[in-house]
Protein backbone atom coordinates (compact mmCIF):
# COMPACT_ATOMS: atom_id res chain seq x y z
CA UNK A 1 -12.16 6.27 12.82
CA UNK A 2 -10.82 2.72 14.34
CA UNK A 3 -6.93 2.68 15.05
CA UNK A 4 -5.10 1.30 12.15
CA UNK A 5 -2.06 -0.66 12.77
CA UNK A 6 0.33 0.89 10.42
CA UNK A 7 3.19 -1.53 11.72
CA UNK A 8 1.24 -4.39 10.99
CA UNK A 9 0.39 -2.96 7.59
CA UNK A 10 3.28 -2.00 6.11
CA UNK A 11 5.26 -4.96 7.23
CA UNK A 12 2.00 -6.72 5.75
CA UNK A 13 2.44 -5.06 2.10
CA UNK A 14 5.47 -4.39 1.89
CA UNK A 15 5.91 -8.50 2.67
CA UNK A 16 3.62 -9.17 -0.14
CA UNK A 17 5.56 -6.97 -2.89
CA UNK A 18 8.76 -8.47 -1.87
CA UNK A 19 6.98 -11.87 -2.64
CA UNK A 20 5.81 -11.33 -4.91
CA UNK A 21 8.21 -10.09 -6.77
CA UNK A 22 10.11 -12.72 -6.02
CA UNK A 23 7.91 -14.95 -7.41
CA UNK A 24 7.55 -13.31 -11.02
CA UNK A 25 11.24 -13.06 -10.84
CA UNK A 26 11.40 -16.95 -10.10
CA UNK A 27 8.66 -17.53 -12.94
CA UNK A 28 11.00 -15.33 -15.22
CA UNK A 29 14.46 -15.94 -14.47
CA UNK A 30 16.47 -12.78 -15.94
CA UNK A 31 14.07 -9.98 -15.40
CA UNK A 32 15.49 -8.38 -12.52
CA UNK A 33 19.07 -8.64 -14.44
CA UNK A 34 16.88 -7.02 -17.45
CA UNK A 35 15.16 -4.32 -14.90
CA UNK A 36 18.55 -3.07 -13.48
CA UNK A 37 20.07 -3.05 -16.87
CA UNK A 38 17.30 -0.69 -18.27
CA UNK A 39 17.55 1.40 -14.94
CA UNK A 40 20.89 1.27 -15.18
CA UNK A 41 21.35 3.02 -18.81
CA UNK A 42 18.23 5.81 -17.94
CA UNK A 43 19.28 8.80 -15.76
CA UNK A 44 15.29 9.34 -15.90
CA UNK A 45 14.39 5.65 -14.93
CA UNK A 46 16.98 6.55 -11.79
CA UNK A 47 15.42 9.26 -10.99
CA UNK A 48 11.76 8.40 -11.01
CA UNK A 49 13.28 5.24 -9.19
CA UNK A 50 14.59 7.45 -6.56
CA UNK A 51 12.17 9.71 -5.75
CA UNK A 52 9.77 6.36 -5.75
CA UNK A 53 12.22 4.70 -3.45
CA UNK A 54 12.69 7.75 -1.12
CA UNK A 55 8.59 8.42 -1.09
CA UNK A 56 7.76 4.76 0.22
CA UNK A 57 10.92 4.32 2.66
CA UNK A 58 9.68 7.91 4.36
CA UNK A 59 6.06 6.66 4.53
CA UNK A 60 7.28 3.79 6.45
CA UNK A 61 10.13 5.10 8.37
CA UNK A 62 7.43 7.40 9.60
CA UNK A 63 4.25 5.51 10.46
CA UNK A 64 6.66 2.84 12.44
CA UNK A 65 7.51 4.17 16.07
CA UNK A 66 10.87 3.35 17.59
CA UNK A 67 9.71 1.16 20.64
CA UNK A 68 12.39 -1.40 22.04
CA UNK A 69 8.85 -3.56 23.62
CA UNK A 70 7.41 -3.63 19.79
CA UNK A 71 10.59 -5.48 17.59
CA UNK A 72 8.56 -5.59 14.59
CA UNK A 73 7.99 -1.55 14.46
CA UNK A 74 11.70 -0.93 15.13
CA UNK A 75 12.44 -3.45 12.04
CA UNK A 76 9.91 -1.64 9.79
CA UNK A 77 11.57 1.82 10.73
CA UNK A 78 15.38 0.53 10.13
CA UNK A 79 13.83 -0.83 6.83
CA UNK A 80 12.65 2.50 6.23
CA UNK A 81 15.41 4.32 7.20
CA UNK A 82 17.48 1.56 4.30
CA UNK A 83 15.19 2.64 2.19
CA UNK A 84 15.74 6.29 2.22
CA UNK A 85 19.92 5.63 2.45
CA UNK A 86 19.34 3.23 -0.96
CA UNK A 87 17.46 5.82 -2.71
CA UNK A 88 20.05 8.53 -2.16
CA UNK A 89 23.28 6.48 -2.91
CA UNK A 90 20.48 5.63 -6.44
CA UNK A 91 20.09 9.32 -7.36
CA UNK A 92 24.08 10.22 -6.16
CA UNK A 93 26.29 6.83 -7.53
CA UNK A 94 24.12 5.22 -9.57
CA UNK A 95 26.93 4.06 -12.38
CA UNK A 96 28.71 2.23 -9.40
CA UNK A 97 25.90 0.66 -7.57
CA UNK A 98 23.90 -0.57 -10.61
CA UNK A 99 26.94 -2.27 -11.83
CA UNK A 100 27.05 -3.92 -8.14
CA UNK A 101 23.93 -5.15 -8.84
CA UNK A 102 24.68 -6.16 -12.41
CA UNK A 103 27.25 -8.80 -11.16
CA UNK A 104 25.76 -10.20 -8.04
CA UNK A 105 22.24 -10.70 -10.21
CA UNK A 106 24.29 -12.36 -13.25
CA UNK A 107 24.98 -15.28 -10.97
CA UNK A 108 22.88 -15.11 -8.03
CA UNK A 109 19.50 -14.25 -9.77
CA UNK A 110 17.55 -17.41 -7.96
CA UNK A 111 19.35 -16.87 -4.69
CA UNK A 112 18.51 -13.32 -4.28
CA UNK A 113 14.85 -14.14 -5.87
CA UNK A 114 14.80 -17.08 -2.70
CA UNK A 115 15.88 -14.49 -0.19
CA UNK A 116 13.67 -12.01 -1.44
CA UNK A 117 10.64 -14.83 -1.20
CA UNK A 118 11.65 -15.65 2.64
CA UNK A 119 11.96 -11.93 3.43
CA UNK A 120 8.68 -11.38 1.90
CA UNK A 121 6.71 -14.15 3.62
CA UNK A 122 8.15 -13.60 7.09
CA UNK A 123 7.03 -9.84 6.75
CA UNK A 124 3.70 -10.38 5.10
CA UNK A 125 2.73 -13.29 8.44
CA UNK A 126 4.48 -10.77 11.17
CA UNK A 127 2.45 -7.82 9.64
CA UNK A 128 -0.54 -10.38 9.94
CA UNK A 129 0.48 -11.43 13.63
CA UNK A 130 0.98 -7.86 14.67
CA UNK A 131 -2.44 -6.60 13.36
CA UNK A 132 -3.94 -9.67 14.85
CA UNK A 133 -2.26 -8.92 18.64
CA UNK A 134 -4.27 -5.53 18.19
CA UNK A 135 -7.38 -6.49 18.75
């Protein structure tokens, strides 16, 4: 079996979700206000987005090695590690940080959507970059 660059891979994908996302969220401006709300008001919708949360962030906090010489592993791994923090504070205080959410999307839905966009782009080329370097 060839090596696979799982740096350069899940920098690559998870870059394209995060544009993704961005871009449907651009396309239809409310959604992610809508999304939080419904997550918001379902103890199972914050579950299932926990455990969902906490499964992916381990996957990549894992398959990323912490090596100073390789910046775009140790940024996948930190991301990662996020991850796993987010999905806890979503299972343990999740009337206090979907409110958070709540405000900052009610009036910051296209910045966040822009950020998100950037975010997602710079990932999905430096996944693309690192995979490339491999060969």
């Amino acid at each position: 079996m060839p090596n696979i660059d799982a740096t350069g891979w899940t920098a690559m994908l998870l870059g394209l979700f995060a544009a993704f996302a961005a871009v449907g969220a651009l396309r239809q401006p409310g959604a992610w206000q809508r999304l939080v709300a419904e997550v918001d008001k379902s103890p199972a919708l914050q579950m299932i987005s926990g455990v969902a949360e906490i499964a992916a962030g381990a996957a990549i906090y894992l398959v990323n090695p912490w090596l100073p010489e390789d910046i775009l592993a140790c940024i996948m791994k930190a991301i990662g590690g996020l991850m796993i923090i987010e999905a806890l504070v979503v299972v343990g205080f999740s009337d206090i940080y979907f409110h958070f959410w709540l405000k900052n999307l009610a009036f910051m839905h296209r910045g966040w959507a822009a950020t998100s966009l950037v975010v997602g782009a710079l990932l999905t080329v430096a996944g693309g970059l690192h995979m490339a370097s491999q060969i």
